[in-house]
PDB file of N, CA and C in Angstrom:
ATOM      1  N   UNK A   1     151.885 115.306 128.573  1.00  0.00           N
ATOM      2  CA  UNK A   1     151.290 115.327 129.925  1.00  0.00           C
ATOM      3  C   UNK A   1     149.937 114.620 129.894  1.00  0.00           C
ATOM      4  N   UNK A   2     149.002 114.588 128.758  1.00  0.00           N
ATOM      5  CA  UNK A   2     148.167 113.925 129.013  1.00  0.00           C
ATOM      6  C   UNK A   2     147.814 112.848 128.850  1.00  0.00           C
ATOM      7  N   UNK A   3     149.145 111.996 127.966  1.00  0.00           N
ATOM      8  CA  UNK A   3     149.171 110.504 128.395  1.00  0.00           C
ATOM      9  C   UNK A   3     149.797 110.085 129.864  1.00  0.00           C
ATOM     10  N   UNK A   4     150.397 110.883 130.337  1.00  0.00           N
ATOM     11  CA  UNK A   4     150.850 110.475 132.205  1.00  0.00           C
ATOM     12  C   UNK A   4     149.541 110.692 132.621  1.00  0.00           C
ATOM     13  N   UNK A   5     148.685 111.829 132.293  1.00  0.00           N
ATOM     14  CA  UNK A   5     147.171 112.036 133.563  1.00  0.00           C
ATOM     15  C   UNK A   5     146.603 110.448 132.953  1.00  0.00           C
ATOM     16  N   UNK A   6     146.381 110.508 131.415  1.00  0.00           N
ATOM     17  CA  UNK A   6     145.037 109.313 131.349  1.00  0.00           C
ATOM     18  C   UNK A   6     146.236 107.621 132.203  1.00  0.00           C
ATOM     19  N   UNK A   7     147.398 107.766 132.330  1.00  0.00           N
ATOM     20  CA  UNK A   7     147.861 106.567 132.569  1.00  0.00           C
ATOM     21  C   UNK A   7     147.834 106.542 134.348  1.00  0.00           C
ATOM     22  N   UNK A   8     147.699 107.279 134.228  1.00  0.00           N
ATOM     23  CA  UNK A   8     147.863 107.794 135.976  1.00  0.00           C
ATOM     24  C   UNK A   8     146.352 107.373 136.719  1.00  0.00           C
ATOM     25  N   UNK A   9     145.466 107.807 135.750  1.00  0.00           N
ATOM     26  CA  UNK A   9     143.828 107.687 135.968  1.00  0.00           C
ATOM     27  C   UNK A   9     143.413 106.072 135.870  1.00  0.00           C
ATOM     28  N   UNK A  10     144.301 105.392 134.961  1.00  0.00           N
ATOM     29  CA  UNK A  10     144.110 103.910 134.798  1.00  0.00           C
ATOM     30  C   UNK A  10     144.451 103.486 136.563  1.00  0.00           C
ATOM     31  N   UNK A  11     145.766 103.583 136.798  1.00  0.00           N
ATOM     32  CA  UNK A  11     145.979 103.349 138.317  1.00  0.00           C
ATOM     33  C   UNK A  11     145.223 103.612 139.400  1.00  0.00           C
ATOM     34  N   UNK A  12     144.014 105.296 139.256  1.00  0.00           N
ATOM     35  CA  UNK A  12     143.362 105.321 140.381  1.00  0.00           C
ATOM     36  C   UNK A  12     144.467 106.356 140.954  1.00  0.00           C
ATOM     37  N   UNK A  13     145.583 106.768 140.101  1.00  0.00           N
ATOM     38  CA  UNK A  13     146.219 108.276 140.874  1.00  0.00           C
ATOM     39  C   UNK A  13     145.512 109.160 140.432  1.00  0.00           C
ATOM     40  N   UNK A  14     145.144 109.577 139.438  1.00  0.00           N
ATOM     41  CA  UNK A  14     144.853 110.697 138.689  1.00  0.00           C
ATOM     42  C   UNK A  14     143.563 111.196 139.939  1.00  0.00           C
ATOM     43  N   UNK A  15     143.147 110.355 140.595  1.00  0.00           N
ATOM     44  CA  UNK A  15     142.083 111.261 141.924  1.00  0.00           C
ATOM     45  C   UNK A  15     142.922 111.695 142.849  1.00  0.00           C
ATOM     46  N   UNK A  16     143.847 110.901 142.926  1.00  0.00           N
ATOM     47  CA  UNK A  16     144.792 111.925 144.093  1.00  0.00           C
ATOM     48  C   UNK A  16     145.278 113.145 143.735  1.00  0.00           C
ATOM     49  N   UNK A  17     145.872 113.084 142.011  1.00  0.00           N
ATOM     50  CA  UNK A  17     146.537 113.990 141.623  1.00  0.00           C
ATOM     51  C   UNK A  17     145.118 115.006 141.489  1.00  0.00           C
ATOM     52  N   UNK A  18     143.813 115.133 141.194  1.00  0.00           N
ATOM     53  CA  UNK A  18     142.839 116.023 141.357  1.00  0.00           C
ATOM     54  C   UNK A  18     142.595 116.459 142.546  1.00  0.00           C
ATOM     55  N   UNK A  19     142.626 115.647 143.789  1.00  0.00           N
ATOM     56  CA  UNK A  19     142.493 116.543 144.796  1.00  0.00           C
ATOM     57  C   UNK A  19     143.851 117.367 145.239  1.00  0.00           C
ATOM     58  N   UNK A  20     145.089 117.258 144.863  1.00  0.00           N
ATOM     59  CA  UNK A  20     146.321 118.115 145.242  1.00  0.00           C
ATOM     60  C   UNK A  20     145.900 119.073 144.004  1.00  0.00           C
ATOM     61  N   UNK A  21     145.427 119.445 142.864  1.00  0.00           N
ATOM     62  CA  UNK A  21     145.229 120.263 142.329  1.00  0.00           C
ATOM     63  C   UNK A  21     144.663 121.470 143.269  1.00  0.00           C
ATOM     64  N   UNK A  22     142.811 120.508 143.282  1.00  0.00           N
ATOM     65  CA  UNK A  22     142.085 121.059 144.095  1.00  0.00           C
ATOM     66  C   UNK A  22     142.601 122.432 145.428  1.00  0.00           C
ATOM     67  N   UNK A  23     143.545 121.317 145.783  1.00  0.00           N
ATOM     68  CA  UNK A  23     143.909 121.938 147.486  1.00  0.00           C
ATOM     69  C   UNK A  23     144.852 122.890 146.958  1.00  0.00           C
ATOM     70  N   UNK A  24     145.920 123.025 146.153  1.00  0.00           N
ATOM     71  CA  UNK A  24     146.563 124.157 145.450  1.00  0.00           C
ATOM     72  C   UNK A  24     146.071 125.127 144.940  1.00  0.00           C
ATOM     73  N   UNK A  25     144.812 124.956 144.075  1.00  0.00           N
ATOM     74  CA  UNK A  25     143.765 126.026 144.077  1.00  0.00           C
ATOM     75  C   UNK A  25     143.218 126.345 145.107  1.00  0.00           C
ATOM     76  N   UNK A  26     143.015 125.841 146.393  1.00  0.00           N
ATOM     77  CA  UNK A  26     142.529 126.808 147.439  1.00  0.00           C
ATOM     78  C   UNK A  26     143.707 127.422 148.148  1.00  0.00           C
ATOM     79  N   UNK A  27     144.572 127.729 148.492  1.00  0.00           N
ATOM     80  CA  UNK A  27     145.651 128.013 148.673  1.00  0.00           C
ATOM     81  C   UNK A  27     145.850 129.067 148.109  1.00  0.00           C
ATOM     82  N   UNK A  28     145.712 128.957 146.763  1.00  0.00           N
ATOM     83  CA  UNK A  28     146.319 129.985 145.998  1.00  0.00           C
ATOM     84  C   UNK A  28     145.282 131.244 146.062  1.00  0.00           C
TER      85      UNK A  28
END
């Protein structure tokens, strides 16, 4: 998993994928 986050972060997803974290932690 944490070669998909750091490859994901190269693209500029890995901020999207932090704010759907984010918003799942408030939720929860």
């Amino acid at each position: 998993m944490v070669s998909k986050n750091t490859a994901k972060e190269k693209k500029g997803g890995g901020v999207r994928e932090k704010q759907r974290a984010e918003e799942k932690s408030e939720q929860m």
